[in-house]
Protein backbone atom coordinates (compact mmCIF):
# COMPACT_ATOMS: atom_id res chain seq x y z
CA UNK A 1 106.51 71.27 102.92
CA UNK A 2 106.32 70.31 99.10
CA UNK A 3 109.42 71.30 96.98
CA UNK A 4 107.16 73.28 95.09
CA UNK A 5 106.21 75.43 98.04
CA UNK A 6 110.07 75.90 98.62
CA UNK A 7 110.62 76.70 95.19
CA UNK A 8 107.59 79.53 95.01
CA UNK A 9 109.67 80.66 98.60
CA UNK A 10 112.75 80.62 97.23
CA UNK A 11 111.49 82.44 93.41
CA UNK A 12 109.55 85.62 95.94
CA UNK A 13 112.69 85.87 98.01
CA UNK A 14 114.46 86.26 95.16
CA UNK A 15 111.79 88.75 93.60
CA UNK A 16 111.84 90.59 96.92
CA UNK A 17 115.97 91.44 96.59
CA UNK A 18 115.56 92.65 92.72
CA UNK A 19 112.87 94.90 93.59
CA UNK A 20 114.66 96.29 97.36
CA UNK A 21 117.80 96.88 94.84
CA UNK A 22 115.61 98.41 92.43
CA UNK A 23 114.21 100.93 95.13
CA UNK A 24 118.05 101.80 96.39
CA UNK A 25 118.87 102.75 92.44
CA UNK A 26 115.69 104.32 91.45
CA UNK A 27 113.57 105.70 95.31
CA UNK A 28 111.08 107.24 92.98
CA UNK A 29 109.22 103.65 92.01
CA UNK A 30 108.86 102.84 95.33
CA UNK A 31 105.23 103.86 95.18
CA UNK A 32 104.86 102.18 91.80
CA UNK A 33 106.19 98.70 93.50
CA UNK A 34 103.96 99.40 96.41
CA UNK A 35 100.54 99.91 94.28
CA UNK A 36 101.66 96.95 92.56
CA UNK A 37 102.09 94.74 95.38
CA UNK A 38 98.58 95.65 96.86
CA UNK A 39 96.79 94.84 93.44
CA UNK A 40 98.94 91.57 93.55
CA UNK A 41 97.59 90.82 96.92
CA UNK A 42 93.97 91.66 96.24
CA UNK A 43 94.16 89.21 93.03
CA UNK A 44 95.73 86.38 94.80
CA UNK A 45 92.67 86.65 97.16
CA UNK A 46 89.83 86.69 94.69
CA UNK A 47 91.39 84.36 92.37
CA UNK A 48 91.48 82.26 96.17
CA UNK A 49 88.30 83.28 97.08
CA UNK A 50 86.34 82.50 93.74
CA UNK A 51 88.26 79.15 93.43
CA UNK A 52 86.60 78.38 97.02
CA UNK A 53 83.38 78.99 95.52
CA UNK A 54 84.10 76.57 92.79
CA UNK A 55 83.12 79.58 89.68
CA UNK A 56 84.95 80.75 86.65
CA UNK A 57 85.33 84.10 86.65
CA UNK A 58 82.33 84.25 84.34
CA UNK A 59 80.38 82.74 87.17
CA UNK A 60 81.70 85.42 89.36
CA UNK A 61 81.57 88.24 87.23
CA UNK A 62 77.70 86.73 86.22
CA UNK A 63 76.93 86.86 89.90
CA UNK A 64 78.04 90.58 90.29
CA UNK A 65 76.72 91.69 86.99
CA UNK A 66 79.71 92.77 85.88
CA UNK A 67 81.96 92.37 82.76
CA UNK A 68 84.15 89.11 83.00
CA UNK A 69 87.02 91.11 81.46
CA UNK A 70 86.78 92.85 85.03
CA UNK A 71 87.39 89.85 86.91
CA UNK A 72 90.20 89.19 84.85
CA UNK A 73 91.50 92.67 85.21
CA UNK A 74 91.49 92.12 88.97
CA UNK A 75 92.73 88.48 89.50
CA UNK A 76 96.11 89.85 86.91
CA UNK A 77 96.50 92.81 89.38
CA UNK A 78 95.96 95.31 86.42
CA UNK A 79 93.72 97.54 88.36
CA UNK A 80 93.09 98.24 92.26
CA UNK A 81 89.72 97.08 92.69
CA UNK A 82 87.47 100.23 94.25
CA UNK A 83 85.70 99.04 97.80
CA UNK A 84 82.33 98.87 96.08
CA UNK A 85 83.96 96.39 93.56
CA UNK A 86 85.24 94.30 96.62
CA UNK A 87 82.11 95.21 98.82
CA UNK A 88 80.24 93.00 95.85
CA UNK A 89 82.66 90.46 95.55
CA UNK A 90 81.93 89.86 99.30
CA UNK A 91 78.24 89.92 98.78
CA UNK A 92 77.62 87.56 96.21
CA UNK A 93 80.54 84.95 98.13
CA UNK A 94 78.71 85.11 101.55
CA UNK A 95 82.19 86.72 103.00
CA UNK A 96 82.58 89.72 105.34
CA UNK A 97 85.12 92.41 103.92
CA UNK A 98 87.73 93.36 106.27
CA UNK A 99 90.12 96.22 105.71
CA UNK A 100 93.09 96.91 107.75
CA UNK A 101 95.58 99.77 108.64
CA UNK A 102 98.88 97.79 109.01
């Protein structure tokens, strides 16, 4: 494991006890955090994804006919993506979207 890796580790861990204290003081932004960390997921995984592919997000956003500024929006976790926005990004990779109930 590369001392970076332990670093990003150590740095979420660390993120992970601010915002758990956070919740305890304030219970009413636990829904906030939790939107939040699913955007954050879903834009680590098509910034992944379209990195894979070897395309800007121009390339991507080209290849969906959509704005780039979209892309962006997605890959900073502004917005929540809606299934036919991820449905495409699927399409136009050659992936299979997969959505789970945990």
């Amino acid at each position: 494991i590369a001392l970076k890796d332990i670093e990003r580790v150590n740095c979420m861990s660390m993120i992970s006890k601010l915002i758990d204290e956070d919740i305890k003081r304030h219970p009413e932004l636990e829904n906030s955090y939790k939107e939040q960390s699913e955007a954050l997921d879903i834009a680590v995984k098509v910034v992944s994804l379209r990195k894979e592919m070897g395309w800007s997000q121009r390339q991507l956003a080209e290849a969906m006919n959509i704005p780039q500024s979209t892309i962006a929006r997605i890959e900073n976790g502004d917005v929540l993506p809606h299934i036919n926005t991820m449905q495409a990004i699927a399409n136009v990779t050659n992936k299979r979207l997969k959505i789970e109930y945990v």
